[in-house]
N, C-alpha and C. Protein backbone atom coordinates (compact mmCIF):
# COMPACT_ATOMS: atom_id res chain seq x y z
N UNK A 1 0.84 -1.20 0.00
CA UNK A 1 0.00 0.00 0.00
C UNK A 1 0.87 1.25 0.00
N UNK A 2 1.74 1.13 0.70
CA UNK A 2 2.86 2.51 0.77
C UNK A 2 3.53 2.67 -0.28
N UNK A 3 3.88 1.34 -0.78
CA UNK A 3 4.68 1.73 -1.88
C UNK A 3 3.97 1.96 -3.17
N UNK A 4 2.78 1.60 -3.19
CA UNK A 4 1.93 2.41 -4.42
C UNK A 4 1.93 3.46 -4.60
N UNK A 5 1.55 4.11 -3.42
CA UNK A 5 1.67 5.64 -2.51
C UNK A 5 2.93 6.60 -3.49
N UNK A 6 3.97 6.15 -3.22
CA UNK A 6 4.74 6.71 -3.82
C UNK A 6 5.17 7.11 -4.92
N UNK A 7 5.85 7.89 -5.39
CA UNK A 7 5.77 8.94 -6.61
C UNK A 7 6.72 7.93 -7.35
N UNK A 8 6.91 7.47 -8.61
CA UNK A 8 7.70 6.88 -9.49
C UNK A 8 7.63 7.71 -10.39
N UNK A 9 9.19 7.15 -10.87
CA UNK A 9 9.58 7.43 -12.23
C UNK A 9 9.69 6.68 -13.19
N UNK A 10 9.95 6.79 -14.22
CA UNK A 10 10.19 5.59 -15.31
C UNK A 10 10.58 4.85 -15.10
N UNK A 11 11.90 4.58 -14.22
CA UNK A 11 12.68 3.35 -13.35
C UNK A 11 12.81 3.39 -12.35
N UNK A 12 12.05 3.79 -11.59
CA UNK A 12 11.85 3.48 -9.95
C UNK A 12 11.42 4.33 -9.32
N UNK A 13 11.94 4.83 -7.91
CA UNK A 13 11.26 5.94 -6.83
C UNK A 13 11.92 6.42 -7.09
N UNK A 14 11.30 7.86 -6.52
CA UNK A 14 12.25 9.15 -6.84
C UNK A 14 12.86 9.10 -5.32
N UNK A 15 12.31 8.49 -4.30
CA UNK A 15 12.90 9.02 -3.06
C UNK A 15 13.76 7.89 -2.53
N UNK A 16 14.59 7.12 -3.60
CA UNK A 16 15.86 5.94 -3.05
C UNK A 16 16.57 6.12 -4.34
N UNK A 17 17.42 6.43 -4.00
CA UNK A 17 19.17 6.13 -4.86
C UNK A 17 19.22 7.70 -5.39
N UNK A 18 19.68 7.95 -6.31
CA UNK A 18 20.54 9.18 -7.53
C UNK A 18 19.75 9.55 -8.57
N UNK A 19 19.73 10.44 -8.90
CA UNK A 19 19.34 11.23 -9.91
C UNK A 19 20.30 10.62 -11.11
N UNK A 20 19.84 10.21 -12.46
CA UNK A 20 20.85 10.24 -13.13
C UNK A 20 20.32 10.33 -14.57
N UNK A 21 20.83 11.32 -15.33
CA UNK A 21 20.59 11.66 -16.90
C UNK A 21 21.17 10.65 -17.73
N UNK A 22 20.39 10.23 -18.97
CA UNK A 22 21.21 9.27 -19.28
C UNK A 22 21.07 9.50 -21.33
N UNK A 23 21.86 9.17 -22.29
CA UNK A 23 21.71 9.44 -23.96
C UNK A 23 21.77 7.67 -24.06
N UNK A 24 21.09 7.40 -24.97
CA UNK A 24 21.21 5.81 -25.51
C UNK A 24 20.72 5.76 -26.36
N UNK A 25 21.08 4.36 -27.25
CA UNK A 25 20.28 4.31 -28.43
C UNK A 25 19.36 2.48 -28.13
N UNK A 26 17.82 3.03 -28.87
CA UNK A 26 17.18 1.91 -28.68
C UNK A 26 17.40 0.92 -29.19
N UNK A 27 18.38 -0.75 -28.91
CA UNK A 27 18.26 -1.93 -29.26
C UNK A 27 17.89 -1.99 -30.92
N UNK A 28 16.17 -1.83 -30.85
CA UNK A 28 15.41 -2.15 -31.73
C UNK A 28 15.74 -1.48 -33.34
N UNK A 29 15.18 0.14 -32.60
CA UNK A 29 14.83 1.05 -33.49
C UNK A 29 16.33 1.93 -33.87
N UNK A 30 17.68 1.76 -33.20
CA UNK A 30 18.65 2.41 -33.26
C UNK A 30 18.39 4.03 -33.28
N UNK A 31 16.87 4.07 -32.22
CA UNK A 31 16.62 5.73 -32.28
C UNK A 31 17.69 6.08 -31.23
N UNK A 32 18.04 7.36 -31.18
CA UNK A 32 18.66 7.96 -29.60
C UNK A 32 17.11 8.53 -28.64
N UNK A 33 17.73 7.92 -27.67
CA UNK A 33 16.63 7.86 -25.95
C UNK A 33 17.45 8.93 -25.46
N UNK A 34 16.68 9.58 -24.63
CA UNK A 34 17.39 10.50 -23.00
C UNK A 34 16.03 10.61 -22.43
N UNK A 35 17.01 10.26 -20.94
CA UNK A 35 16.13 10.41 -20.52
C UNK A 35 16.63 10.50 -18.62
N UNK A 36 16.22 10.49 -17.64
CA UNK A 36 16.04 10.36 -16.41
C UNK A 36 16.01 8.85 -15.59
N UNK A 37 16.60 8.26 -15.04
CA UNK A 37 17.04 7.06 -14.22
C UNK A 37 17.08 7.51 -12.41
N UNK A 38 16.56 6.82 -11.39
CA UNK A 38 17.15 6.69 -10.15
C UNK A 38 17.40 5.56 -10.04
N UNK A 39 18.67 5.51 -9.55
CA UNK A 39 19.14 4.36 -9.23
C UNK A 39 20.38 4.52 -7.97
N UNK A 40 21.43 3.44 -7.34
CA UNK A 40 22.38 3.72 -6.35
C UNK A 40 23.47 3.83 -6.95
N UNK A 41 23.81 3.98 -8.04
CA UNK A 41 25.20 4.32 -8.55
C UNK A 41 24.97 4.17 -10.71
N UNK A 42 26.28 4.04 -11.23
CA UNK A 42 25.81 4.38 -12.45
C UNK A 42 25.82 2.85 -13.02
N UNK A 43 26.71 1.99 -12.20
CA UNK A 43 26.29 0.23 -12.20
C UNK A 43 24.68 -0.08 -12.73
N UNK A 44 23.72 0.37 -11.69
CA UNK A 44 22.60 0.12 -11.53
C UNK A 44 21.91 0.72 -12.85
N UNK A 45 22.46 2.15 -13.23
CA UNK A 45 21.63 2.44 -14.03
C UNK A 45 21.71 1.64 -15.48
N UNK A 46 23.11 1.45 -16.27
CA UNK A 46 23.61 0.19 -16.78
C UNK A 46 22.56 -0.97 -16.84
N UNK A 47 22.53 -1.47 -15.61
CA UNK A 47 21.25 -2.78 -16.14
C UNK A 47 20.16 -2.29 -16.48
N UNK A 48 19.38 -1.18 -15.79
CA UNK A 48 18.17 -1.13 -16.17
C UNK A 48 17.94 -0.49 -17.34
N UNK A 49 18.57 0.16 -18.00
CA UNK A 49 18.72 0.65 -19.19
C UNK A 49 18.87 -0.84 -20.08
N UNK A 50 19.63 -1.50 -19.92
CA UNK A 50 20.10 -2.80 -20.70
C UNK A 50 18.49 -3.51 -21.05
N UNK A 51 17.82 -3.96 -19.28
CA UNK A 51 16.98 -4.53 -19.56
C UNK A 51 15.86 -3.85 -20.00
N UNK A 52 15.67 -2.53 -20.34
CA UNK A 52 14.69 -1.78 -21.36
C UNK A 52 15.32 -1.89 -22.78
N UNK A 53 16.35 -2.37 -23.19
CA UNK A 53 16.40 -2.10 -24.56
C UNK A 53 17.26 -1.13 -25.18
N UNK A 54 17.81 -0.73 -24.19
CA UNK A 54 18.50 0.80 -24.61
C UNK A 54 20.04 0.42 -24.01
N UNK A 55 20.85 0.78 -24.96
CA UNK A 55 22.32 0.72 -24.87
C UNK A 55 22.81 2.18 -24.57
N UNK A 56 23.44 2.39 -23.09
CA UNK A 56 23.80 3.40 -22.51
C UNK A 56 25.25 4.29 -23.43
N UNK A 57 24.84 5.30 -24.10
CA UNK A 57 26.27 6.11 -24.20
C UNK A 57 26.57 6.83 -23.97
N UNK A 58 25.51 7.65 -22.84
CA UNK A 58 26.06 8.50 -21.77
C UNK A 58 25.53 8.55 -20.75
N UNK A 59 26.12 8.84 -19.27
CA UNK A 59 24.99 8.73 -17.87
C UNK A 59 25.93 9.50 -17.22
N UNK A 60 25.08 10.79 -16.66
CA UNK A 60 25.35 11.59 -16.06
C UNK A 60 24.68 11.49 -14.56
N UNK A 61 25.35 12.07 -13.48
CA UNK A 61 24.85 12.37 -12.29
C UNK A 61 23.98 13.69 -12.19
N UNK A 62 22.79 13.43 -11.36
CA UNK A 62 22.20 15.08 -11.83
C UNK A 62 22.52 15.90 -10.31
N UNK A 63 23.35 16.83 -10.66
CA UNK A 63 23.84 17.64 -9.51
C UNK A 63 22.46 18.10 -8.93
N UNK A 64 22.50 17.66 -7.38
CA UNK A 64 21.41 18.92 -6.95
C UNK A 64 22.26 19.64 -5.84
N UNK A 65 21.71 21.00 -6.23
CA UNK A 65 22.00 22.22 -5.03
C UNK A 65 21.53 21.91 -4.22
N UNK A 66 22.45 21.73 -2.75
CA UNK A 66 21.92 22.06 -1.44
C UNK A 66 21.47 23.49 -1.60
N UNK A 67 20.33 23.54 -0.40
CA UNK A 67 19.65 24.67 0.15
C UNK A 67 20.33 24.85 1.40
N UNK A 68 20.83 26.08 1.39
CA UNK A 68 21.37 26.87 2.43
C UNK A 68 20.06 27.42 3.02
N UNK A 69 19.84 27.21 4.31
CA UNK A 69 18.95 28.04 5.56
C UNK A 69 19.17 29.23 5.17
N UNK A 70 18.11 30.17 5.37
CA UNK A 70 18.35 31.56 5.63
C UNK A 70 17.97 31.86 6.88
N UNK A 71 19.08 32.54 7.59
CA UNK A 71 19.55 32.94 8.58
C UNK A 71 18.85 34.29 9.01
N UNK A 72 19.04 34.57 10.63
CA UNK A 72 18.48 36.24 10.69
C UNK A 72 19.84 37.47 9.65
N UNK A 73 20.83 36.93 9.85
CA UNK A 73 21.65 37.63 8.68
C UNK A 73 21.42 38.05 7.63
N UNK A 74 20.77 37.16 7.23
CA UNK A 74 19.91 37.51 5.51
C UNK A 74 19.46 38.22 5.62
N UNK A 75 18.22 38.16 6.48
CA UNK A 75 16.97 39.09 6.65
C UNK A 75 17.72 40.70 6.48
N UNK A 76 18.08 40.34 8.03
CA UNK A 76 18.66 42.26 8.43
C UNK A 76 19.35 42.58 7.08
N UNK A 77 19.82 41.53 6.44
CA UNK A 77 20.49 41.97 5.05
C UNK A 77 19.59 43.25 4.04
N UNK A 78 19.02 41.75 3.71
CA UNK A 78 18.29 42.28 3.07
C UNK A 78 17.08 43.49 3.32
N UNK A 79 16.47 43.65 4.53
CA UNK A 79 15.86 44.90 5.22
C UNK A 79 17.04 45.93 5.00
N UNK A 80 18.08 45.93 4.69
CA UNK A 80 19.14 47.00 4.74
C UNK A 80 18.62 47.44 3.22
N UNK A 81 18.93 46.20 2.73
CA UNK A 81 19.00 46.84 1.00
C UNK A 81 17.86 47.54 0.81
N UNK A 82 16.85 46.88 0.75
CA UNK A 82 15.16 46.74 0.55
C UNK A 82 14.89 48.41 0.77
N UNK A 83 15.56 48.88 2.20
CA UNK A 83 14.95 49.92 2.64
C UNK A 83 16.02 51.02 2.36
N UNK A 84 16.92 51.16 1.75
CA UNK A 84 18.55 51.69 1.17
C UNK A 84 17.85 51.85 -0.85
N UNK A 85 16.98 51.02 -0.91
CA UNK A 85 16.72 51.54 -2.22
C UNK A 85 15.15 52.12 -2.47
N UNK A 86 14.76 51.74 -1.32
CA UNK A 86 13.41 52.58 -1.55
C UNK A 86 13.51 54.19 -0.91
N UNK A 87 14.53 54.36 -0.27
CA UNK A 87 15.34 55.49 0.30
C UNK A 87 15.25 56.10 -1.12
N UNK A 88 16.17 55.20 -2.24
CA UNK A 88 16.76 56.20 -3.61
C UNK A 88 15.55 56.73 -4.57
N UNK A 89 14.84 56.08 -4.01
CA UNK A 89 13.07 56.47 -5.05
C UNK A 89 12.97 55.14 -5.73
N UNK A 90 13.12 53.80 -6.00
CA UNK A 90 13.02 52.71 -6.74
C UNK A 90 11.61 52.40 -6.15
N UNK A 91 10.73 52.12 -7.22
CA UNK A 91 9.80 51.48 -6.92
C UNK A 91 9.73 49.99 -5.65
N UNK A 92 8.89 49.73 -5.23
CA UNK A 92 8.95 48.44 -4.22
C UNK A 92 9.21 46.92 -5.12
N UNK A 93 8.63 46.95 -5.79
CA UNK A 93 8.65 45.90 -6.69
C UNK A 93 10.14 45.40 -7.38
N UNK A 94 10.74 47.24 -8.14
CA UNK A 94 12.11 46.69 -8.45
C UNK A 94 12.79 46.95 -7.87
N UNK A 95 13.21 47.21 -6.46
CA UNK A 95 13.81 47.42 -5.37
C UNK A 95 13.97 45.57 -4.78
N UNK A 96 12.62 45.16 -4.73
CA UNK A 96 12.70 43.84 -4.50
C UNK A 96 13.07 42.94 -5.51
N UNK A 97 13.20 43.34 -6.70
CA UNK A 97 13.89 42.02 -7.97
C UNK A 97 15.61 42.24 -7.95
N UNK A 98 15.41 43.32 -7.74
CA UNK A 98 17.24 43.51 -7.74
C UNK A 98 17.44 43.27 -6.18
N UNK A 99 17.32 42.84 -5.34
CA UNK A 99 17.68 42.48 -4.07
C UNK A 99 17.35 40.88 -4.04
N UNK A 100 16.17 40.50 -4.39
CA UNK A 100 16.50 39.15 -5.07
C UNK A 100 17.18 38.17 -6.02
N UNK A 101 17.04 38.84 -7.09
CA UNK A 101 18.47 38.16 -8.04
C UNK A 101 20.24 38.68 -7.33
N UNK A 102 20.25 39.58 -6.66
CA UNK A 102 21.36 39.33 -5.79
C UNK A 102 22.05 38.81 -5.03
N UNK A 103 20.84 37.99 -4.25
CA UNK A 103 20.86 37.22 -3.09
C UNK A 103 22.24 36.13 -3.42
N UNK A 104 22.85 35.94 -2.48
CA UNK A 104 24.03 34.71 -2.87
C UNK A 104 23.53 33.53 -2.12
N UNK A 105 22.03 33.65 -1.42
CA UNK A 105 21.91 32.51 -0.82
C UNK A 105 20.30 31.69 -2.02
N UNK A 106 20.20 30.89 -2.54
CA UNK A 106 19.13 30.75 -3.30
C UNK A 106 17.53 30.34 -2.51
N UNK A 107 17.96 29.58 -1.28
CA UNK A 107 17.01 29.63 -0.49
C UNK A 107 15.87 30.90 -0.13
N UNK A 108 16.99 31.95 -0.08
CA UNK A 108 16.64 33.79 0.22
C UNK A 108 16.12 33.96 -1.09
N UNK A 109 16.67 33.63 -2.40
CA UNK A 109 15.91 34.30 -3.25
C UNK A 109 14.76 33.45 -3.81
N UNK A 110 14.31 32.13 -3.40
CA UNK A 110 13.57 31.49 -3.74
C UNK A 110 12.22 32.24 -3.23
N UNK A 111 12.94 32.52 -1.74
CA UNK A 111 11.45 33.01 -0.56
C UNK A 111 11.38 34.59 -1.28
N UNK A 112 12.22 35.29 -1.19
CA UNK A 112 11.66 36.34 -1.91
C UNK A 112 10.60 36.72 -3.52
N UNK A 113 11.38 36.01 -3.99
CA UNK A 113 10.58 35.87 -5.53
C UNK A 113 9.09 35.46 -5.34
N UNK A 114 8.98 34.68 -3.88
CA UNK A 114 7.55 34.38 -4.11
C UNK A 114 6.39 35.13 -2.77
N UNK A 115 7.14 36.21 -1.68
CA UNK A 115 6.87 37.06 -1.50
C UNK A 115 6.49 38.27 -2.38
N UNK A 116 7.51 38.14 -3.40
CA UNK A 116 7.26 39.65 -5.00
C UNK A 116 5.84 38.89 -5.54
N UNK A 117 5.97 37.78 -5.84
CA UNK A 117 4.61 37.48 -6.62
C UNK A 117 3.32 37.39 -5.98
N UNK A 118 3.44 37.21 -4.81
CA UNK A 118 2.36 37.42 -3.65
C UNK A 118 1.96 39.09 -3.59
N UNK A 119 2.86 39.82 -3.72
CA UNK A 119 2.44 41.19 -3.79
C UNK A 119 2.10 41.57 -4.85
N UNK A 120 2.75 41.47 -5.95
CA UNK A 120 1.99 41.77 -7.41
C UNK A 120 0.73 41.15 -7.42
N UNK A 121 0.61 40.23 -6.68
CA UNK A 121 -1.04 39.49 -6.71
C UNK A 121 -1.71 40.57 -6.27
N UNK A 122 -1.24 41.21 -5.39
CA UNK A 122 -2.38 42.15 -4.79
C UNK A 122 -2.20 41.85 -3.27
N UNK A 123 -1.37 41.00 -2.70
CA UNK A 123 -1.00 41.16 -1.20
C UNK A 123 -0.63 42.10 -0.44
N UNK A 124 -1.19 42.63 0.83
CA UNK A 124 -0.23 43.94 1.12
C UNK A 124 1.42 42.68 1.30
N UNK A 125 2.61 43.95 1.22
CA UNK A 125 4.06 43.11 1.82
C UNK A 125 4.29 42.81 3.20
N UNK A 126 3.21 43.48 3.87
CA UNK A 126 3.18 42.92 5.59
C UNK A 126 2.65 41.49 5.81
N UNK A 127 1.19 41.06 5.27
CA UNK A 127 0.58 40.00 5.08
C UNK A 127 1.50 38.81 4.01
N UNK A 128 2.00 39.65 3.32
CA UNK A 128 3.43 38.31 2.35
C UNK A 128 4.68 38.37 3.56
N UNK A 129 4.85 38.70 4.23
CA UNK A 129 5.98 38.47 5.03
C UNK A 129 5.46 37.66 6.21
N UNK A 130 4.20 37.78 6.64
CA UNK A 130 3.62 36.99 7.52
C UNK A 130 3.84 35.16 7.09
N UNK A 131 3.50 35.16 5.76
CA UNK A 131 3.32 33.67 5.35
C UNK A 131 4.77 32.76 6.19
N UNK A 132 5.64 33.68 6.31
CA UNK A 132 7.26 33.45 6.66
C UNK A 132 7.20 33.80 8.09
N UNK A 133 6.83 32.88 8.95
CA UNK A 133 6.79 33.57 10.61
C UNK A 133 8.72 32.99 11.17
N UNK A 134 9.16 32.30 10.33
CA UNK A 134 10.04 31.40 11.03
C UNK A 134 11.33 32.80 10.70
N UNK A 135 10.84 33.46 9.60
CA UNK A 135 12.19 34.85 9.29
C UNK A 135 11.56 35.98 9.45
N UNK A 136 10.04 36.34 9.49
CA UNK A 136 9.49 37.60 9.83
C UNK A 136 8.73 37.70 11.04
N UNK A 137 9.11 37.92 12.34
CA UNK A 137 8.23 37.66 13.30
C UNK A 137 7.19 39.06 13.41
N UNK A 138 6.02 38.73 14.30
CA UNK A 138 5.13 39.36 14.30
C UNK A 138 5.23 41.14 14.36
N UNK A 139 6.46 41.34 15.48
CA UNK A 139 6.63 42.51 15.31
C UNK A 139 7.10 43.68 14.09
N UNK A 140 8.10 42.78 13.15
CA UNK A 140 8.19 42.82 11.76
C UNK A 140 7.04 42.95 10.88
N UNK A 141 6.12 42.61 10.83
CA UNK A 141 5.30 42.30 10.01
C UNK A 141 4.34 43.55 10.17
N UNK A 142 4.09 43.34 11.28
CA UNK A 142 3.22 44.68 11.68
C UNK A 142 3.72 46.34 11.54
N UNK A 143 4.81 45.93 11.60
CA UNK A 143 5.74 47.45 11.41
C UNK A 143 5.57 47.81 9.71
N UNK A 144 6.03 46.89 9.00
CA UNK A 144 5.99 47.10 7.34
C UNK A 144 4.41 47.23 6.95
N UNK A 145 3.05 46.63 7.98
CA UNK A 145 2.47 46.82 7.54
C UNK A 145 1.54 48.47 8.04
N UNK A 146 2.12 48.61 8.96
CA UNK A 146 1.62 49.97 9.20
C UNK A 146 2.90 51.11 8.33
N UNK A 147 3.90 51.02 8.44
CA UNK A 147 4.19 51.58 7.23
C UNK A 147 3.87 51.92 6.07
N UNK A 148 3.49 50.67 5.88
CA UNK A 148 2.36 50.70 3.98
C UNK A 148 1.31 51.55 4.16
N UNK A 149 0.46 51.68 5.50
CA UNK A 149 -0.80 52.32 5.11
C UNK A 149 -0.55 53.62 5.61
N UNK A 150 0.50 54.02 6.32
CA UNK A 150 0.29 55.16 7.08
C UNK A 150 1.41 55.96 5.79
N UNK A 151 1.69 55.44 4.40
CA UNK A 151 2.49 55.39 2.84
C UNK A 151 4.34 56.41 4.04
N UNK A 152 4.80 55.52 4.60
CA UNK A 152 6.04 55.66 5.45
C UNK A 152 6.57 54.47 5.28
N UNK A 153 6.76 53.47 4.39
CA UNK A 153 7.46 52.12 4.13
C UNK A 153 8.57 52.13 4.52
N UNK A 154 9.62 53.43 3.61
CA UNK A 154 10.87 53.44 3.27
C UNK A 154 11.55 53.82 4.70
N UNK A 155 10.85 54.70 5.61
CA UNK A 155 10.90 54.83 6.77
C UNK A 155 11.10 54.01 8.15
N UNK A 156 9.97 53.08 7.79
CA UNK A 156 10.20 52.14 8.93
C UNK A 156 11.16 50.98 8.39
N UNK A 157 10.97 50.72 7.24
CA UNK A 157 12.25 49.90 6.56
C UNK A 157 13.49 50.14 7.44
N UNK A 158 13.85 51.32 7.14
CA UNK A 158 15.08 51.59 7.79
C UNK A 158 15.31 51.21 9.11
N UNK A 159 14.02 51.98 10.32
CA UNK A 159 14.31 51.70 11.12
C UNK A 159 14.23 50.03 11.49
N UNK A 160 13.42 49.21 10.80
CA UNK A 160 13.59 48.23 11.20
C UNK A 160 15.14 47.70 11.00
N UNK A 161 15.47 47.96 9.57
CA UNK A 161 17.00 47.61 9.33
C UNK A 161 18.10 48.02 10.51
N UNK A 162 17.76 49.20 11.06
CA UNK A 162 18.48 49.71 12.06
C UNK A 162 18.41 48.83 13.47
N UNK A 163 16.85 48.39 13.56
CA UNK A 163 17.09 47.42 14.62
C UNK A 163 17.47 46.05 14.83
N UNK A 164 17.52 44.89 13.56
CA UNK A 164 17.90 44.16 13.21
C UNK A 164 19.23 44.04 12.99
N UNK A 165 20.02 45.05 12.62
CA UNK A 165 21.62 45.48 13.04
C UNK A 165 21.60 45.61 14.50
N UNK A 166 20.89 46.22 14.85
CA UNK A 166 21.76 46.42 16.82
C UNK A 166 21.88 45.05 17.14
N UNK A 167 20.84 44.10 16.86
CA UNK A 167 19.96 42.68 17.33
C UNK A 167 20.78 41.74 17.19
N UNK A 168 21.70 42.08 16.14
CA UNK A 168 22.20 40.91 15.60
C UNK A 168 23.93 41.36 15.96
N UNK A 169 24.43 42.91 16.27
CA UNK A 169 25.51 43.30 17.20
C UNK A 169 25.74 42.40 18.37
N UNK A 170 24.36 43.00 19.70
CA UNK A 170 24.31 42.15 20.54
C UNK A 170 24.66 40.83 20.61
N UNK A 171 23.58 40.22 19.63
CA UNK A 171 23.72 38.58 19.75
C UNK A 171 25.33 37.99 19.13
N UNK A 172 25.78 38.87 18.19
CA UNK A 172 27.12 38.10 18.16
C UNK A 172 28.17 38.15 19.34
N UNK A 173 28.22 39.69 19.96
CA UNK A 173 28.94 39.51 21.55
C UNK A 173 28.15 39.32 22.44
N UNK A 174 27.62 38.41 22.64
CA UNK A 174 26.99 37.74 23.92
C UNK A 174 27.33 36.07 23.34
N UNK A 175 27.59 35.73 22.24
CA UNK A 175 28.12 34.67 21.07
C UNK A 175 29.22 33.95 21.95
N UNK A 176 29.62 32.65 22.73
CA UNK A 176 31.06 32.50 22.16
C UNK A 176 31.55 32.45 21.45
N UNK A 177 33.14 32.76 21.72
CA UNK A 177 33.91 32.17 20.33
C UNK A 177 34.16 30.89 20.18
């Protein structure tokens, strides 16, 4: 029953062994195949390719990116930028695409990109930062969102940026080394 449950691929589960890309040509038809394999090494993928018919002439590993956590670092980071370019007159929107495609962490720009599209929906950015309680806590949220209505964004931006720097001063010397 469980294992019905589970998501397959052409040759097996997706959630046991490797990702692996693979070019071959079919036995039969001498067409060229590519295609996608999980398996525990490139041994494995070898037979099962064999016993479909398809003679392997290339098999690749499919790299996946770890996800890096985003940290309170990020945040205050990014509250620096966020509120440093709505300071310069940049709209909110491209203030937030260029602070997202910047990001060096992809985790950060994954969550942002879909905070931006939550607001272009028509979200206020207090209620899209809420969805995120684990990096925007309540007092955050409420600040950007009375900002928005009381039209002082760029304002409390800052100061929040300003307090998220002291926050994160403190907490590194109170830190051991």
């Amino acid at each position: 029953m469980a294992q019905a449950e589970q998501k397959r691929s052409l040759f097996g589960s997706r959630s046991k062994g490797k990702r692996f890309t693979f070019e071959g040509k079919n036995t039969e038809t001498e067409r060229l195949v590519r295609g996608e394999v999980v398996a525990k090494d490139e041994e494995e993928v070898r037979k099962k390719l064999q016993r479909r018919g398809i003679r392997p002439l290339r098999i690749s590993k499919v790299k996946t990116a770890r996800k890096r956590r985003i940290t309170q670092e990020d945040i205050t980071v990014f509250t620096r930028q966020l509120a440093t370019m709505m300071k310069a007159g940049l709209p909110l929107m491209q203030a937030f695409e260029i602070v997202a495609r910047g990001h060096s962490n992809p985790s950060m720009t994954e969550m942002l990109t879909q905070i931006r599209s939550d607001v272009e929906q028509g979200s206020a950015l207090g209620k899209s930062f809420s969805k995120y309680p684990k990096y925007f806590d309540r007092f955050y949220c409420n600040l950007v969102s009375a900002g928005e209505s009381g039209g002082v964004l760029e304002s409390l931006l800052d100061k929040l940026a300003v307090y998220k720097e002291k926050t994160q001063a403190i907490k590194k010397k109170l830190k051991p080394h």
